[in-house]
Each structure stands twice: as structure tokens, then as C-alpha cells.
C-alpha atoms as a PDB file:
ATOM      1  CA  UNK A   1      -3.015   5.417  15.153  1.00  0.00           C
ATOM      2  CA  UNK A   2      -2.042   1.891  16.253  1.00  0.00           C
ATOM      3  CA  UNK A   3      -3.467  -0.007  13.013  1.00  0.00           C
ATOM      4  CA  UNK A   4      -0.530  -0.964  10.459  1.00  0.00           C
ATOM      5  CA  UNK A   5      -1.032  -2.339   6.817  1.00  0.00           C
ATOM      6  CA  UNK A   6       1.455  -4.583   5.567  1.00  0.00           C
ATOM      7  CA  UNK A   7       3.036  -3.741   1.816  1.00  0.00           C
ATOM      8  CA  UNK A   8       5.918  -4.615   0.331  1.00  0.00           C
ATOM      9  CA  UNK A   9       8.991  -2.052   1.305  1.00  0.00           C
ATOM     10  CA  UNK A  10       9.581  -1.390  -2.296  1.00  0.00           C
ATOM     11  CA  UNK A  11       5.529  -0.447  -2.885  1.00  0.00           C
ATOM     12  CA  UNK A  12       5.521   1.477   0.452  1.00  0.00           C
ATOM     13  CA  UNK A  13       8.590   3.846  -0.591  1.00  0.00           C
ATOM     14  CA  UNK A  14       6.549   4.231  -3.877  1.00  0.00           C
ATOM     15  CA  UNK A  15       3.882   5.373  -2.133  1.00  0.00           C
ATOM     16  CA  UNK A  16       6.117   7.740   0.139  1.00  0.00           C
ATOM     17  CA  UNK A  17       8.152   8.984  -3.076  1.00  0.00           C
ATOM     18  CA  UNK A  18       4.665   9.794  -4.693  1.00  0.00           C
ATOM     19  CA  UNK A  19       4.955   7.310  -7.788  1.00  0.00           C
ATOM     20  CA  UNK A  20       1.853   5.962  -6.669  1.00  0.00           C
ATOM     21  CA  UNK A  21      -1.580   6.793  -5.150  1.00  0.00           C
ATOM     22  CA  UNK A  22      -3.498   3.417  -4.967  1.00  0.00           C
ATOM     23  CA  UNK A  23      -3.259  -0.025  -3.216  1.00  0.00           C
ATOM     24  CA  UNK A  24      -4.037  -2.979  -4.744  1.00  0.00           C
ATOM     25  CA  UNK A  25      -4.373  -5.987  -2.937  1.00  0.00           C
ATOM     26  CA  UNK A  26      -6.029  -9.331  -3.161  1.00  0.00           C
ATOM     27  CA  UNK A  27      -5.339 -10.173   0.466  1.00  0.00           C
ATOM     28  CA  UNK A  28      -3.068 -12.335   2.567  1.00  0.00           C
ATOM     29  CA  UNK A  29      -3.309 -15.686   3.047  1.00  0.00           C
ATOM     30  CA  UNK A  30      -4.520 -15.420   6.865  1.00  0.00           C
ATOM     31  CA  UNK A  31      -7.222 -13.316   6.034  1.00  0.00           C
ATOM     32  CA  UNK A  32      -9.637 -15.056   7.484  1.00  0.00           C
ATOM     33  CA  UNK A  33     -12.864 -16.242   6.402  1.00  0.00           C
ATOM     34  CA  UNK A  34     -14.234 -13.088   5.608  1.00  0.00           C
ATOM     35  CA  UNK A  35     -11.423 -12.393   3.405  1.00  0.00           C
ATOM     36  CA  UNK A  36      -9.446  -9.001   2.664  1.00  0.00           C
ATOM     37  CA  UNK A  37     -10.865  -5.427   2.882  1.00  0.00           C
ATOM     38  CA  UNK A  38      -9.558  -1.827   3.378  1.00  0.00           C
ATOM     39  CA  UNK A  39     -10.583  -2.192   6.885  1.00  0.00           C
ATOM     40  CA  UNK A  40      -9.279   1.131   8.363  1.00  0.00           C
ATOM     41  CA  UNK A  41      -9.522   4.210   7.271  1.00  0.00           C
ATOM     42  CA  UNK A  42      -6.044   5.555   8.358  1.00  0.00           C
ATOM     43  CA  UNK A  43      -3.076   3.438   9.054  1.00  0.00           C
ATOM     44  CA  UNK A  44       0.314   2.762   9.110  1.00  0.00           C
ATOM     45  CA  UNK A  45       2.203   1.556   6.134  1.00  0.00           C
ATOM     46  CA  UNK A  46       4.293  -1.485   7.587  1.00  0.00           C
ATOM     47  CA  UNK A  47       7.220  -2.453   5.121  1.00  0.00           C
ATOM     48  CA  UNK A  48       7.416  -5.881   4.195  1.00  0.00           C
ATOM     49  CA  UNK A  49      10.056  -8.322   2.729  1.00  0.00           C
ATOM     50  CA  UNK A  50       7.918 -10.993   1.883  1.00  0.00           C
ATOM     51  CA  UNK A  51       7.622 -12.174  -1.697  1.00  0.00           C
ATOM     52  CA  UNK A  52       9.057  -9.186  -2.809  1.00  0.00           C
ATOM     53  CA  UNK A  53      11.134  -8.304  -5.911  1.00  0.00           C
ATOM     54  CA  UNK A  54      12.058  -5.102  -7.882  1.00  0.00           C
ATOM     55  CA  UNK A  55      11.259  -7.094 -10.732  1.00  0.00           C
ATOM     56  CA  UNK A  56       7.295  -7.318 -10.067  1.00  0.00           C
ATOM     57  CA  UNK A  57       7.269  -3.535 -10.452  1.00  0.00           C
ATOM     58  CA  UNK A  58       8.018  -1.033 -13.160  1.00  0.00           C
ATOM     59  CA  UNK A  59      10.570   1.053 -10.789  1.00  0.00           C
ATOM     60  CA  UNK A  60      14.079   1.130 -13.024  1.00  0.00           C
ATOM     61  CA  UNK A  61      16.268  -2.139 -12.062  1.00  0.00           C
ATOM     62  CA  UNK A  62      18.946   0.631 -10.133  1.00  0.00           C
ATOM     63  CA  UNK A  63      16.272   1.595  -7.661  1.00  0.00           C
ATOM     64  CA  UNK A  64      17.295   0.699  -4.561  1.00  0.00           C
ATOM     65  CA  UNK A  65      15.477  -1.403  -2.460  1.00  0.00           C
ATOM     66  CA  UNK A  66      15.349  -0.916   1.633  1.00  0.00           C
ATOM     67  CA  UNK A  67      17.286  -3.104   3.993  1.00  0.00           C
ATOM     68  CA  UNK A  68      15.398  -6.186   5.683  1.00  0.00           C
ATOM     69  CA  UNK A  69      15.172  -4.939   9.018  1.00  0.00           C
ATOM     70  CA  UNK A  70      17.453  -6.372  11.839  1.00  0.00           C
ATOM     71  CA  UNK A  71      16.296  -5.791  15.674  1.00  0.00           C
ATOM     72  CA  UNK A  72      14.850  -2.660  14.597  1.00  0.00           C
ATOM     73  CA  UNK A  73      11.806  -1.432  12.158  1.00  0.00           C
ATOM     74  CA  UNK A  74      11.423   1.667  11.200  1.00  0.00           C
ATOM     75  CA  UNK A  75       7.720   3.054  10.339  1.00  0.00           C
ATOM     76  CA  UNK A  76       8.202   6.571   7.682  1.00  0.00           C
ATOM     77  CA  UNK A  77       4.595   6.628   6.356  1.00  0.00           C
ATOM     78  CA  UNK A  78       0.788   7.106   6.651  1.00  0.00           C
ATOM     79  CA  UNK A  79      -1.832   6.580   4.644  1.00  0.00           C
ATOM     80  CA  UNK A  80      -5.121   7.729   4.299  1.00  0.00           C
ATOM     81  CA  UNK A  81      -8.121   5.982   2.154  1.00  0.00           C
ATOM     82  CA  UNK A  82      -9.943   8.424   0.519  1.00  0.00           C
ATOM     83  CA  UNK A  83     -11.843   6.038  -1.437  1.00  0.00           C
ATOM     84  CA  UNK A  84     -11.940   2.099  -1.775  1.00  0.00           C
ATOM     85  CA  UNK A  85     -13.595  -0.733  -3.115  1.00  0.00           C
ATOM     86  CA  UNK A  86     -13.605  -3.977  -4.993  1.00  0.00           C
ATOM     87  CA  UNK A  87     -12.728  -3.635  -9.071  1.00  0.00           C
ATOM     88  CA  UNK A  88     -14.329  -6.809 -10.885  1.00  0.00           C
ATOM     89  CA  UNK A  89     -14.377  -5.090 -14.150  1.00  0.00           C
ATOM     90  CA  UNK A  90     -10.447  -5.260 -16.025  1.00  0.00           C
ATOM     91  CA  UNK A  91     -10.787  -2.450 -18.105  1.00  0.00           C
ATOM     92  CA  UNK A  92     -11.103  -0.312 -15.227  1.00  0.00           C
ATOM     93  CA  UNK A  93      -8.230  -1.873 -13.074  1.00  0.00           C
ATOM     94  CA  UNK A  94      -5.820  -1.960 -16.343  1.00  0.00           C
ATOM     95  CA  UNK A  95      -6.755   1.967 -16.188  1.00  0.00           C
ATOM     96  CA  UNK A  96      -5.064   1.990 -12.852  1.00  0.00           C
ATOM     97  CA  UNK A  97      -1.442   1.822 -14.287  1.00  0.00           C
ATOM     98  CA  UNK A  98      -0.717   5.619 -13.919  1.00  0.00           C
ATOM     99  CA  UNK A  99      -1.212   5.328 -10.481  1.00  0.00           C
ATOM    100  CA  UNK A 100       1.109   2.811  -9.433  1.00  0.00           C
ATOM    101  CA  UNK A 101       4.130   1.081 -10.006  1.00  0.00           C
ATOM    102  CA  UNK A 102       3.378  -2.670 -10.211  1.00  0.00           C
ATOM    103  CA  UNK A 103       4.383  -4.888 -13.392  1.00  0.00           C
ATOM    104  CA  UNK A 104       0.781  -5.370 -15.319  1.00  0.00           C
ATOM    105  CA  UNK A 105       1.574  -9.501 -14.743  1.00  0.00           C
ATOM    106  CA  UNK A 106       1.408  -8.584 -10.972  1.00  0.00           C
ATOM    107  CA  UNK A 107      -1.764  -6.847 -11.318  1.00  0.00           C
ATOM    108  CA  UNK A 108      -3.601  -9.537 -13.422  1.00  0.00           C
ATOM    109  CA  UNK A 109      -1.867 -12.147 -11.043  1.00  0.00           C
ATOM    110  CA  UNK A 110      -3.684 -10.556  -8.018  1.00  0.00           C
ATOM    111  CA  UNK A 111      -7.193 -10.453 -10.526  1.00  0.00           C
ATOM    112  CA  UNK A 112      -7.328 -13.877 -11.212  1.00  0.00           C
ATOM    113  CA  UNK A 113      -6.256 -14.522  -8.084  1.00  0.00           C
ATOM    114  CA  UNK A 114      -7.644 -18.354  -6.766  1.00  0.00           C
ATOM    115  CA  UNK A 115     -10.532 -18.281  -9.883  1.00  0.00           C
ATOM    116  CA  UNK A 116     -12.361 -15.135  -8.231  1.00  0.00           C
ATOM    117  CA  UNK A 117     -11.852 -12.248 -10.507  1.00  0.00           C
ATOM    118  CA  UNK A 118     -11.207  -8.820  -8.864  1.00  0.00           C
ATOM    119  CA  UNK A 119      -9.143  -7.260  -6.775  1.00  0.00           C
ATOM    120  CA  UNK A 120      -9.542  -4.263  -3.705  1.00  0.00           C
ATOM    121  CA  UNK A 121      -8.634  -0.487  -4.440  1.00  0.00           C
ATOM    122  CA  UNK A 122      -7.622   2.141  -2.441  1.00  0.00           C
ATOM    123  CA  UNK A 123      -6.949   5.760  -3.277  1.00  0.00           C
ATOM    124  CA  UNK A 124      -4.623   6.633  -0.586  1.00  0.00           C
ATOM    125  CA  UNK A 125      -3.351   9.982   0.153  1.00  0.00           C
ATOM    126  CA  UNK A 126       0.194   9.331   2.287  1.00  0.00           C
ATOM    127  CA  UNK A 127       2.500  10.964   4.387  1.00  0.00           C
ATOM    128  CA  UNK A 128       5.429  10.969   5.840  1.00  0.00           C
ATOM    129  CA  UNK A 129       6.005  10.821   9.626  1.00  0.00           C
ATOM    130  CA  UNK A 130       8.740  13.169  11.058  1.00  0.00           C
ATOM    131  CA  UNK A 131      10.015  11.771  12.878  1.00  0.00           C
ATOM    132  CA  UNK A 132      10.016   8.254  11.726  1.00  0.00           C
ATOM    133  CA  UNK A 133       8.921   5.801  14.257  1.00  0.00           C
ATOM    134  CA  UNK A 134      11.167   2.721  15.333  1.00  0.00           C
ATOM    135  CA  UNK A 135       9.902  -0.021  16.790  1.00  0.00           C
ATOM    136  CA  UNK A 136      11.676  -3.694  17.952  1.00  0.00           C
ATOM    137  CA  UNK A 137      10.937  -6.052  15.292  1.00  0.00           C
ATOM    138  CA  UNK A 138       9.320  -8.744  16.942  1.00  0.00           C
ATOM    139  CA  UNK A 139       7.831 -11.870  15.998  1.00  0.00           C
ATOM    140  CA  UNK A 140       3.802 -10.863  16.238  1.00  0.00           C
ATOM    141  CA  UNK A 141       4.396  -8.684  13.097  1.00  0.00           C
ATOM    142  CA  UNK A 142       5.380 -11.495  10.895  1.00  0.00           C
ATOM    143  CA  UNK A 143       2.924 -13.784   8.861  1.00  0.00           C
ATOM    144  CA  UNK A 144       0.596 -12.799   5.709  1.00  0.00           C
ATOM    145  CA  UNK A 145      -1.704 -10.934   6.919  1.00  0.00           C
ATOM    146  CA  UNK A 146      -2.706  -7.799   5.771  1.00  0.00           C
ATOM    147  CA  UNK A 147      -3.482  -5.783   9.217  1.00  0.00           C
ATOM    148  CA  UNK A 148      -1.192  -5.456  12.435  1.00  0.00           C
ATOM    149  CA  UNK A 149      -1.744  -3.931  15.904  1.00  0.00           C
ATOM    150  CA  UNK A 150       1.636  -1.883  16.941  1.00  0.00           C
ATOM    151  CA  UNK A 151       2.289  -0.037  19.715  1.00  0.00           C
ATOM    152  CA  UNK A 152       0.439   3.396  20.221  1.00  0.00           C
ATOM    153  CA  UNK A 153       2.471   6.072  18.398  1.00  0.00           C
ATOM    154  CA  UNK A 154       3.017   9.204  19.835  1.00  0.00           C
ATOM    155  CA  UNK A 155       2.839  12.373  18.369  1.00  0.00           C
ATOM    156  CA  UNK A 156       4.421  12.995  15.371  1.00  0.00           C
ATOM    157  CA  UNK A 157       4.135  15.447  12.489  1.00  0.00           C
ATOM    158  CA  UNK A 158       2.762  14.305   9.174  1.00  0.00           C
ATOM    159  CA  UNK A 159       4.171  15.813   5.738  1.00  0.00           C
ATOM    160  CA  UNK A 160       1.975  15.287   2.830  1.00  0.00           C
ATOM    161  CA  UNK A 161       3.893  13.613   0.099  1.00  0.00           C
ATOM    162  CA  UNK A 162       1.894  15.057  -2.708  1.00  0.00           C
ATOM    163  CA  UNK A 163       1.003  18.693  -3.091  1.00  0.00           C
ATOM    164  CA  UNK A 164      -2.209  19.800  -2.647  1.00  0.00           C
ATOM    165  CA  UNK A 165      -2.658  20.141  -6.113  1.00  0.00           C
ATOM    166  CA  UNK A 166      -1.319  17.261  -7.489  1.00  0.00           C
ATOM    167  CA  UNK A 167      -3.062  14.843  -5.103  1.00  0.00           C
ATOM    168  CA  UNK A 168      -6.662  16.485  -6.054  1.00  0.00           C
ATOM    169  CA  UNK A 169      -5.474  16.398  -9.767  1.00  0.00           C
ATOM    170  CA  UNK A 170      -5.068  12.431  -9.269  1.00  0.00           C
ATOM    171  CA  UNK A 171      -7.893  12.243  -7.415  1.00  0.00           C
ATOM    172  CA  UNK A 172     -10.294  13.597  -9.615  1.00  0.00           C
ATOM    173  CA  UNK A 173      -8.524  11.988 -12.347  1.00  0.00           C
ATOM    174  CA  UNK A 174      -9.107   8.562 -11.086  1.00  0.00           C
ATOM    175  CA  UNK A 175     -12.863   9.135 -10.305  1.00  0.00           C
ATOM    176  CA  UNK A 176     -13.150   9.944 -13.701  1.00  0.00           C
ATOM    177  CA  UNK A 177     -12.177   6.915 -14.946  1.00  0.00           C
ATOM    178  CA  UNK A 178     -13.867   4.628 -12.465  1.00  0.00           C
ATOM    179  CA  UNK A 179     -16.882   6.994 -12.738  1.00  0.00           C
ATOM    180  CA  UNK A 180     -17.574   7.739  -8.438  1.00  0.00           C
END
């Protein structure tokens, strides 16, 4: 797996702690013309510290927050999209909030996002890599964008976050409110 997806740090050790199960994104601003999609099925999750504030999130103001990297990232999770697509219909993305930590103003932010209602969804199912992988933080990874190449990683075990269990109990969960 080489492909990373950029997140904030606090929203990728969500994911990694298990508080939440779906992405939501809008895109980056260097998305291109084609604009944002879940455009990998598997991929790294690449912590960010752009734009980013505990307060945008429900997570309880003690949480802590990771470091800004110095010389050296370090990579602890992978995600896997079990499902994805594009949510134009608000009732159904305001039944999202059980599945992740973002502050609802952050969510209908990324909606009405530049006057095109809608934003991408993906039920992810993540794990953590043991070890985690370190890699120098160099300038290619910065910018907003949502997708970065990294080095190829080598092997690596992967430990689901979630049990079994509670990952299919989220899973069907969620297709039973967005009806797929």
C-alpha cells in the first residue's frame, strides 16, 4: 500500500480509537478539476495539522491532540472503504452523527460547501499498523490535497480496531439508515 489519505490527526486517532467509522470529506482545495472522490479502496491514513482544532469535533476539550510532526512522521493506521458515495440528501448525512466525531457546524460547513450541496462518505473499517511506520517528513506531503504517494511500506501486521462484531453491528446499522 503506497496510497495515503490526508485527515486531520485528531479525526485519524478517532478513527484508530474506534469513535468513528466514516469519512466525510468535501475535498481539498487542489483537487483538481474532477474534484474529490474516495479514490482508493485501501490506504493509509496520513495525519494532518492543517486547519485543525479540537473544537470542530465533539471529542471532550482534555483530549489530547498529537504533536505536529518534526523531521519525522509517523503512519499508525489503515483504512479500508467498505462502502462510499456522495450524500446530497441532509437528513441522511445528519443521521451520520453516531458514527463520527465532528461538531454538526463542521458537517453542514462541508454540505454547503462553495453552493454545491453534498458531501462524500466512506464507511471505513481501520486498523492499526504494528509496527507503526516512520517516514521523513518532507515537503511533497504538504498542500490540500486529499491523496499522497509515500514510499512502499513493508510488511507490517494490521490489528483491527473494532471487533468483529461491533464493526458488522455499525455496518449494518448504517446501511439501514442510508438504505444500500
Amino acid at each position: 500500500m503506497s496510497i495515503a489519505f490526508k485527515e486531520w490527526a485528531v479525526i485519524c486517532e478517532a478513527l484508530g480509537a474506534g469513535l468513528q467509522s466514516v469519512i466525510i470529506r468535501k475535498g481539498g482545495l487542489a483537487e483538481g478539476r474532477a474534484g474529490f472522490s474516495f479514490q482508493h479502496e485501501e490506504f493509509v491514513l496520513f495525519p494532518t495539522w492543517f486547519h485543525e482544532q479540537l473544537g470542530k469535533t465533539t471529542l471532550p476539550p482534555e483530549t489530547t491532540v498529537p504533536e505536529e510532526p518534526g523531521d519525522e512522521l509517523e503512519i499508525r493506521y489503515t483504512a479500508t472503504v467498505e462502502w462510499h458515495g456522495l450524500l446530497t440528501d441532509h437528513e441522511k448525512v445528519a443521521c451520520l452523527r453516531e458514527f463520527h466525531v465532528l461538531h454538526d457546524s463542521v458537517v453542514e460547513e462541508r454540505f454547503h460547501y462553495d453552493g454545491d450541496d453534498g458531501v462524500y462518505v466512506a464507511f471505513v473499517r481501520v486498523y492499526r499498523l504494528d509496527p507503526p511506520l516512520r517516514l521523513k517528513n518532507e515537503k511533497k506531503y504538504r498542500g490540500c490535497r486529499s491523496w499522497v504517494e509515500l514510499p512502499e511500506i513493508e510488511e507490517t501486521a494490521l490489528v483491527s480496531v473494532l471487533s468483529d462484531e461491533e464493526h458488522l453491528r455499525r455496518k449494518t446499522l448504517l446501511a439501514q439508515l442510508l438504505g444500500w
